[in-house]
N, C-alpha and C. Protein backbone atom coordinates (compact mmCIF):
# COMPACT_ATOMS: atom_id res chain seq x y z
N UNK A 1 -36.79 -3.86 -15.73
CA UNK A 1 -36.00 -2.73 -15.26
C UNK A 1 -35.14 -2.23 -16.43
N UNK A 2 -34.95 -0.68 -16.78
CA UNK A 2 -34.55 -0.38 -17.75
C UNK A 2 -33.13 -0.07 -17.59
N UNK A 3 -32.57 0.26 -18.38
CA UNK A 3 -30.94 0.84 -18.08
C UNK A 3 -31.23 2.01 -16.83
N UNK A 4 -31.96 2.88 -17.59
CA UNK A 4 -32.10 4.49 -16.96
C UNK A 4 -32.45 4.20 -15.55
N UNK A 5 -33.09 2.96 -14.69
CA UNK A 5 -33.57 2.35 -13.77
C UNK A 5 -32.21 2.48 -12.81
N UNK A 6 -31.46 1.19 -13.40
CA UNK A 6 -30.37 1.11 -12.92
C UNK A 6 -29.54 2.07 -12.74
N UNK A 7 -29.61 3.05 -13.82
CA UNK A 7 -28.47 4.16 -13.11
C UNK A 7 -28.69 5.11 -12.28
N UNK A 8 -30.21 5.06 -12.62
CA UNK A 8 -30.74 6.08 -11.61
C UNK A 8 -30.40 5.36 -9.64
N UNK A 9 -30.66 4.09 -9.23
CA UNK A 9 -30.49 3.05 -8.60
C UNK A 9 -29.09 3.26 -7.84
N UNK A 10 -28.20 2.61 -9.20
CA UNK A 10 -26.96 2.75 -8.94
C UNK A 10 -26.24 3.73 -8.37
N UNK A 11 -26.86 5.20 -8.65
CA UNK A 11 -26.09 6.39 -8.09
C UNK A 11 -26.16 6.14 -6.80
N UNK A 12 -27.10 6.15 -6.13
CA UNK A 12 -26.95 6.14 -4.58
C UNK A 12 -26.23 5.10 -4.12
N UNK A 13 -25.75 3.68 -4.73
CA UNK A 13 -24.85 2.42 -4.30
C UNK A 13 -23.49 3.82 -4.73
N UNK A 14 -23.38 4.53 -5.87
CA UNK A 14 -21.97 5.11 -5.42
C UNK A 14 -21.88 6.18 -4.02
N UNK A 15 -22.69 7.04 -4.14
CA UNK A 15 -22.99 7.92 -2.52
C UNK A 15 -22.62 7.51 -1.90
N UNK A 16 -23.25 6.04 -1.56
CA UNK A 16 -23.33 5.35 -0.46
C UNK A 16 -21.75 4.98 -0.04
N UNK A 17 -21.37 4.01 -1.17
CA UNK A 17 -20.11 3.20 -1.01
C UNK A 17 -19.10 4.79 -0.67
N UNK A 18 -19.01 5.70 -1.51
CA UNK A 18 -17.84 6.43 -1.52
C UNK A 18 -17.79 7.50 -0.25
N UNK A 19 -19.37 7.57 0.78
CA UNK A 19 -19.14 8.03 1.85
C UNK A 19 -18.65 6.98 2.91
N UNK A 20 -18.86 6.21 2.94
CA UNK A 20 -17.84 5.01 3.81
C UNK A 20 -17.12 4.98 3.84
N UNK A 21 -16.28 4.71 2.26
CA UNK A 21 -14.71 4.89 2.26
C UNK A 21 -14.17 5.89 2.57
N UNK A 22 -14.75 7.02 2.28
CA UNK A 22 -14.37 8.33 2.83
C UNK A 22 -13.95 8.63 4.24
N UNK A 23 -15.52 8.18 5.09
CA UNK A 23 -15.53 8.65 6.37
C UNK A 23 -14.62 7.42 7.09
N UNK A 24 -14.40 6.29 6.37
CA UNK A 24 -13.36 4.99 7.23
C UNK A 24 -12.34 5.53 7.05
N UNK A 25 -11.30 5.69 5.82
CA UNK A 25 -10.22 6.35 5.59
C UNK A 25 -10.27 7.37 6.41
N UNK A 26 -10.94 8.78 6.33
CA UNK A 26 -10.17 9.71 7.49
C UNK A 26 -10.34 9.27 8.96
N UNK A 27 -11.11 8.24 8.97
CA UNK A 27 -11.24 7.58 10.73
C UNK A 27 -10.20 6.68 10.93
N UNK A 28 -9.49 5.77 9.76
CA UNK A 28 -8.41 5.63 9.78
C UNK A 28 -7.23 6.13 10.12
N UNK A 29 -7.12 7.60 9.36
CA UNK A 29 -5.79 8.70 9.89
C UNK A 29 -5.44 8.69 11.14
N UNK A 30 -6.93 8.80 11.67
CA UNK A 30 -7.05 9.54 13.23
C UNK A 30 -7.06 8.35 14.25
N UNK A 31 -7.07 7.24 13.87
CA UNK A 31 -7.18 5.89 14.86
C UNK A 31 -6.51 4.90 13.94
N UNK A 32 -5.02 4.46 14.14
CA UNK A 32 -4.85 3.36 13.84
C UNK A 32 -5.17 1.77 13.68
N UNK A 33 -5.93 1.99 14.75
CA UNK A 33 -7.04 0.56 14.74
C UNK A 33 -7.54 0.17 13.70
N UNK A 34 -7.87 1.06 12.50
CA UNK A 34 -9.18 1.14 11.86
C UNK A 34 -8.39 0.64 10.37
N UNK A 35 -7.22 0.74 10.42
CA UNK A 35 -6.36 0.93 9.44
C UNK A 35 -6.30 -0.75 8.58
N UNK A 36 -7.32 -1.46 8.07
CA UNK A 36 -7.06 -2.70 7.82
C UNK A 36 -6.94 -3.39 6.26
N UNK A 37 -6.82 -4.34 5.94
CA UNK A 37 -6.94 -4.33 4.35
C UNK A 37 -8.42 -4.38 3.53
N UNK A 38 -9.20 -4.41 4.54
CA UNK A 38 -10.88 -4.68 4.34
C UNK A 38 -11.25 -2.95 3.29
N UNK A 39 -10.62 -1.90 4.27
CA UNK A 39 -10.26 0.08 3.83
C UNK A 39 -10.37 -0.21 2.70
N UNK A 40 -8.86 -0.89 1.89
CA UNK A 40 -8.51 -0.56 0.94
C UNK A 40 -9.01 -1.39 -0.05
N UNK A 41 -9.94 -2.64 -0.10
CA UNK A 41 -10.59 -3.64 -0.70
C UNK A 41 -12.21 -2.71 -0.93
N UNK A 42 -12.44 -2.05 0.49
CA UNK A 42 -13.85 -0.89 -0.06
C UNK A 42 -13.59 0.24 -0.96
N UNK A 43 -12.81 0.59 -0.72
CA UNK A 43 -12.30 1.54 -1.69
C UNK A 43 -12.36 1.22 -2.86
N UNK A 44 -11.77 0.56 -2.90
CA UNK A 44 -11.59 -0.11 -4.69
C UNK A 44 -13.01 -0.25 -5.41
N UNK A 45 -14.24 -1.08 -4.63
CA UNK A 45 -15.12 -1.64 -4.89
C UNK A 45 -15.89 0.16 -5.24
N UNK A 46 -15.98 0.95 -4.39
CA UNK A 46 -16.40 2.21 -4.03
C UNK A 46 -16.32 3.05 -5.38
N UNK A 47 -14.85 2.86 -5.21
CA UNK A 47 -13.98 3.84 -7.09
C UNK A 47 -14.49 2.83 -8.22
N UNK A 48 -14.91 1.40 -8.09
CA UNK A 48 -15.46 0.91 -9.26
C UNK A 48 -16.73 1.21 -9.39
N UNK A 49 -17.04 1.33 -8.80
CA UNK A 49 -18.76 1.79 -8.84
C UNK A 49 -19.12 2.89 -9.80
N UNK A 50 -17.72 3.63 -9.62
CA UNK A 50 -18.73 4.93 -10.64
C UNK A 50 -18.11 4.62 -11.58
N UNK A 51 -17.29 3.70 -12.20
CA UNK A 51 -16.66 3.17 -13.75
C UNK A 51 -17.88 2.55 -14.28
N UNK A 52 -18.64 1.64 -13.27
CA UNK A 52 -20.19 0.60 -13.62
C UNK A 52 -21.14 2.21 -13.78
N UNK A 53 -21.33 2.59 -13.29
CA UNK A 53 -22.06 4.24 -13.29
C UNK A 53 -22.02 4.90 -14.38
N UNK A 54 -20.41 5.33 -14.84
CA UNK A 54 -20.35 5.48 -16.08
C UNK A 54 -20.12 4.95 -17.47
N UNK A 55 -20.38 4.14 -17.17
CA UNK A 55 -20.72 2.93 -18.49
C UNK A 55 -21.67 2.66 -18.14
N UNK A 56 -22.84 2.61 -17.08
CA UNK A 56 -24.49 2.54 -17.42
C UNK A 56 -24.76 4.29 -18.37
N UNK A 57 -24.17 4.81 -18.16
CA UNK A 57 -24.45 6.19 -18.68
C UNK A 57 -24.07 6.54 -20.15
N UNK A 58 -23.36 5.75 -20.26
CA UNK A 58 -22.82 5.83 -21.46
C UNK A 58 -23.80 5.39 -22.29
N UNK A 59 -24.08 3.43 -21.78
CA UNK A 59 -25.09 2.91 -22.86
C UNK A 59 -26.22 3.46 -22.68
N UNK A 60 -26.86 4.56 -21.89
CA UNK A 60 -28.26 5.17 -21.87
C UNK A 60 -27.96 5.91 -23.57
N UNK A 61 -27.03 7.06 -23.46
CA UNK A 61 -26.67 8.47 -24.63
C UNK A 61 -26.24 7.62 -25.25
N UNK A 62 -25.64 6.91 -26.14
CA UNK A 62 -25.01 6.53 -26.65
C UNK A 62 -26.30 5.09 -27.57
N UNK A 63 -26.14 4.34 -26.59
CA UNK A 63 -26.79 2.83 -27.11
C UNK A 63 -28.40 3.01 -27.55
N UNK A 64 -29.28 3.68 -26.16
CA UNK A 64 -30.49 4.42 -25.93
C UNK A 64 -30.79 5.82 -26.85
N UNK A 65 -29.88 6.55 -26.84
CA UNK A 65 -30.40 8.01 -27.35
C UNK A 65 -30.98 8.63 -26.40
N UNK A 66 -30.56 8.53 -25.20
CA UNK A 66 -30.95 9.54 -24.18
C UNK A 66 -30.34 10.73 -23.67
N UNK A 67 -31.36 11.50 -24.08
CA UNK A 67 -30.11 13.09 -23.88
C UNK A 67 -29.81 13.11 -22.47
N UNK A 68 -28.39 13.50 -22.11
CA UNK A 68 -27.74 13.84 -20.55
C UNK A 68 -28.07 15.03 -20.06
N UNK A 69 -28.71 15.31 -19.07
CA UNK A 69 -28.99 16.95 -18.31
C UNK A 69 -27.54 17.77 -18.73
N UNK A 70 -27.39 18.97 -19.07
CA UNK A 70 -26.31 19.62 -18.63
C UNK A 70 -25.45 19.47 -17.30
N UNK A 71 -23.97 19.57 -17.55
CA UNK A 71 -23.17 19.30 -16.85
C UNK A 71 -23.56 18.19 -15.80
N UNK A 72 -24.51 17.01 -16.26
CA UNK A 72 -24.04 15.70 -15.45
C UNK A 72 -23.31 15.14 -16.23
N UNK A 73 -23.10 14.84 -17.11
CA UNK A 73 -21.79 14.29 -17.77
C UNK A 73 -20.55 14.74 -17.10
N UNK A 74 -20.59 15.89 -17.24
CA UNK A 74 -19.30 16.88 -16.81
C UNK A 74 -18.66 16.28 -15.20
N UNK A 75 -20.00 15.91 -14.71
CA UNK A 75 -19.51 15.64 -13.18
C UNK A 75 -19.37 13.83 -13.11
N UNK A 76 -19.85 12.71 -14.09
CA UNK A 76 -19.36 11.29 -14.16
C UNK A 76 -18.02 11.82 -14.49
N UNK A 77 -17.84 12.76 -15.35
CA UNK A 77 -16.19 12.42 -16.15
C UNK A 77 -15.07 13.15 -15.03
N UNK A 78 -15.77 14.47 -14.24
CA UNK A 78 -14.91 14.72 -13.74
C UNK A 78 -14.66 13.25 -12.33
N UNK A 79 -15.46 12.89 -12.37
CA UNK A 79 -15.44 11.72 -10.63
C UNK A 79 -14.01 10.47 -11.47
N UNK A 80 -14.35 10.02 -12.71
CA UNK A 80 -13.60 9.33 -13.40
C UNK A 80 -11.72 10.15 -13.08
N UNK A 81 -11.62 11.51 -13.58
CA UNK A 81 -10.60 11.69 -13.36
C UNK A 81 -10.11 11.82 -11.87
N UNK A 82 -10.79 12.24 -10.77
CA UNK A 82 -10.70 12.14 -9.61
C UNK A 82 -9.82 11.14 -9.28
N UNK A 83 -10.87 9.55 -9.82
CA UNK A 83 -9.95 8.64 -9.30
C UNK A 83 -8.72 8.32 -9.64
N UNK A 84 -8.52 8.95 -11.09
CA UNK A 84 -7.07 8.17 -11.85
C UNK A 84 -6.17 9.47 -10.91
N UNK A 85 -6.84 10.88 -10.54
CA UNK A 85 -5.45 11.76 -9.92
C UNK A 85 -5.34 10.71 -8.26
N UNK A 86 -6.28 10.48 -7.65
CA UNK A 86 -5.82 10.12 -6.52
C UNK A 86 -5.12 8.95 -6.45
N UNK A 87 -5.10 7.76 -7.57
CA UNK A 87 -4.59 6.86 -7.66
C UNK A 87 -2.80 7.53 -8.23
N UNK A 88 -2.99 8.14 -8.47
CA UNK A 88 -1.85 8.51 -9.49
C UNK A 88 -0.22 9.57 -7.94
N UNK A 89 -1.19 10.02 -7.24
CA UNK A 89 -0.99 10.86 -5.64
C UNK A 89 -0.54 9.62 -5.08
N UNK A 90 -0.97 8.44 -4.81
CA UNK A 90 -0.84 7.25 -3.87
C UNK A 90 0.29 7.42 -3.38
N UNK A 91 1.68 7.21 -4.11
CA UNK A 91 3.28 7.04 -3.50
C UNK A 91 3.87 8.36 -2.94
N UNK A 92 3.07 9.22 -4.02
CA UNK A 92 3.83 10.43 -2.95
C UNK A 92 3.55 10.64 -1.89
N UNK A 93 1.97 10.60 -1.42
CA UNK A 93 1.82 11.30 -0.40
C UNK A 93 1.56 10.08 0.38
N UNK A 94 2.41 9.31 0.29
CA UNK A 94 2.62 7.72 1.39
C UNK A 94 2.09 8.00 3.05
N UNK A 95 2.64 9.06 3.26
CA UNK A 95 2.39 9.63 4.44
C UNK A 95 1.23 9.96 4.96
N UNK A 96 0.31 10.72 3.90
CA UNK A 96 -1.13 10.75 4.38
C UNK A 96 -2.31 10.11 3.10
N UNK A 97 -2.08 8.98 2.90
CA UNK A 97 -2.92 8.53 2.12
C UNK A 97 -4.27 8.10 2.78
N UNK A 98 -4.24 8.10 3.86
CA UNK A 98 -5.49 7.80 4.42
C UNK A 98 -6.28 9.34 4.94
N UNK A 99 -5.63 10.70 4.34
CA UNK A 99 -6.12 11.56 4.42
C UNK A 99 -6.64 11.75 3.16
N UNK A 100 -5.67 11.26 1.85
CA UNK A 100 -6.04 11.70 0.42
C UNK A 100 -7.25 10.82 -0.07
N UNK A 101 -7.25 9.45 0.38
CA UNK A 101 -8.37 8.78 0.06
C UNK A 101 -10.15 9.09 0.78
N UNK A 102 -9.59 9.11 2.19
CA UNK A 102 -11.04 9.99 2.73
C UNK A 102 -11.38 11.17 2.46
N UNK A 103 -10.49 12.36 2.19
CA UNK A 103 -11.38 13.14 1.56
C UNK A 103 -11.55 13.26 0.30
N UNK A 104 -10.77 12.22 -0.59
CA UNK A 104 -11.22 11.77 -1.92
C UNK A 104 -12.46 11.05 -2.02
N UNK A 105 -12.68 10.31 -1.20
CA UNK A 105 -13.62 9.67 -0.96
C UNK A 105 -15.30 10.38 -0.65
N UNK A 106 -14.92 11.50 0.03
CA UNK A 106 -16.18 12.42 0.42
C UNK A 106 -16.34 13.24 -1.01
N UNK A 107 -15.37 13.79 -1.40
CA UNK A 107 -15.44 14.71 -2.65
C UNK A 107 -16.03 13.97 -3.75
N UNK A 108 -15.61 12.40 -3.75
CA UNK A 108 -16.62 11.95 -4.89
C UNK A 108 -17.88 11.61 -4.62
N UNK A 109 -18.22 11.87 -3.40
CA UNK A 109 -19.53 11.12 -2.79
C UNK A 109 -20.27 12.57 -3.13
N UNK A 110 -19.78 14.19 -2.91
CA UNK A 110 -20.11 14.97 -3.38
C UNK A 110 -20.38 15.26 -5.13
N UNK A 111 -19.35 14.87 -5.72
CA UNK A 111 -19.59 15.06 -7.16
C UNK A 111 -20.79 13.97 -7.79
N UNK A 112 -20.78 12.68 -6.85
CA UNK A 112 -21.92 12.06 -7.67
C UNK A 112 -23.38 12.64 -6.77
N UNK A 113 -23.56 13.22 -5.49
CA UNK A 113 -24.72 13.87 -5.79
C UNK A 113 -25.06 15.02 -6.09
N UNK A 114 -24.03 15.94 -6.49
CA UNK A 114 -24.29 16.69 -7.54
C UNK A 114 -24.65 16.09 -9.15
N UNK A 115 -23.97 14.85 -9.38
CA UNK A 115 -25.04 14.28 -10.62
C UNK A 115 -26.28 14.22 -10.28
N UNK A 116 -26.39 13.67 -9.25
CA UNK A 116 -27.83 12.85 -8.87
C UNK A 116 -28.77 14.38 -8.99
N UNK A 117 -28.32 15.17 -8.18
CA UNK A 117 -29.68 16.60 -8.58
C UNK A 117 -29.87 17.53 -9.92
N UNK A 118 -28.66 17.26 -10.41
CA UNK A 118 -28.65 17.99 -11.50
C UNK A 118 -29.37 17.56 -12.62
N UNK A 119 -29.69 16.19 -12.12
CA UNK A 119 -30.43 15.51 -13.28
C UNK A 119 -31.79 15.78 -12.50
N UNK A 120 -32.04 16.08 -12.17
CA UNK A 120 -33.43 16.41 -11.52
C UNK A 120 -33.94 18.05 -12.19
């Protein structure tokens, strides 16, 4: 299995993970029940995924010499800053963080399959 394997692979483990966290977090907002430390342990795992994502991507261009489609780079780096603004939002918006993380959570599940087609 090659690098390019794995990242190709890997994108959908981020889709995947970051529509969960997404759709748990805003099901969280709306139902306190849901609200547990398991949320915020997926999350994490979810937002690491595309750090492993973009460092498989890296060593493809970089280590490999594999040219990147237009603007999929653009969309690993923008998902990268995503997470450092929503991490960075956390205290202020104390109040609805389980709104900022679920639809942070959908928006990156959007930006990585906009990688995923653009490389197509």
């Amino acid at each position: 299995m090659t690098v390019r394997d794995v990242h190709t692979w890997w994108a959908w483990v981020v889709v995947a993970a970051n529509a969960v966290a997404g759709a748990w977090a805003l099901a969280a907002h709306r139902w306190p029940a849901l609200r547990h430390r398991a949320l915020w342990w997926f999350t994490v795992a979810a937002e690491v995924s595309i750090f492993v994502q973009a460092t498989l991507g890296a060593v493809m261009v970089s280590g490999q010499h594999a040219p990147a489609p237009p603007f999929h780079v653009f969309y690993g780096f923008f998902a990268l800053f995503t997470v450092a603004v929503m991490a960075g939002y956390r205290h202020q918006l104390a109040r609805y963080v389980y709104l900022l993380y679920g639809l942070g959570g959908l928006f990156l599940m959007g930006l990585a399959l906009r990688a995923v087609y653009v490389q197509r």
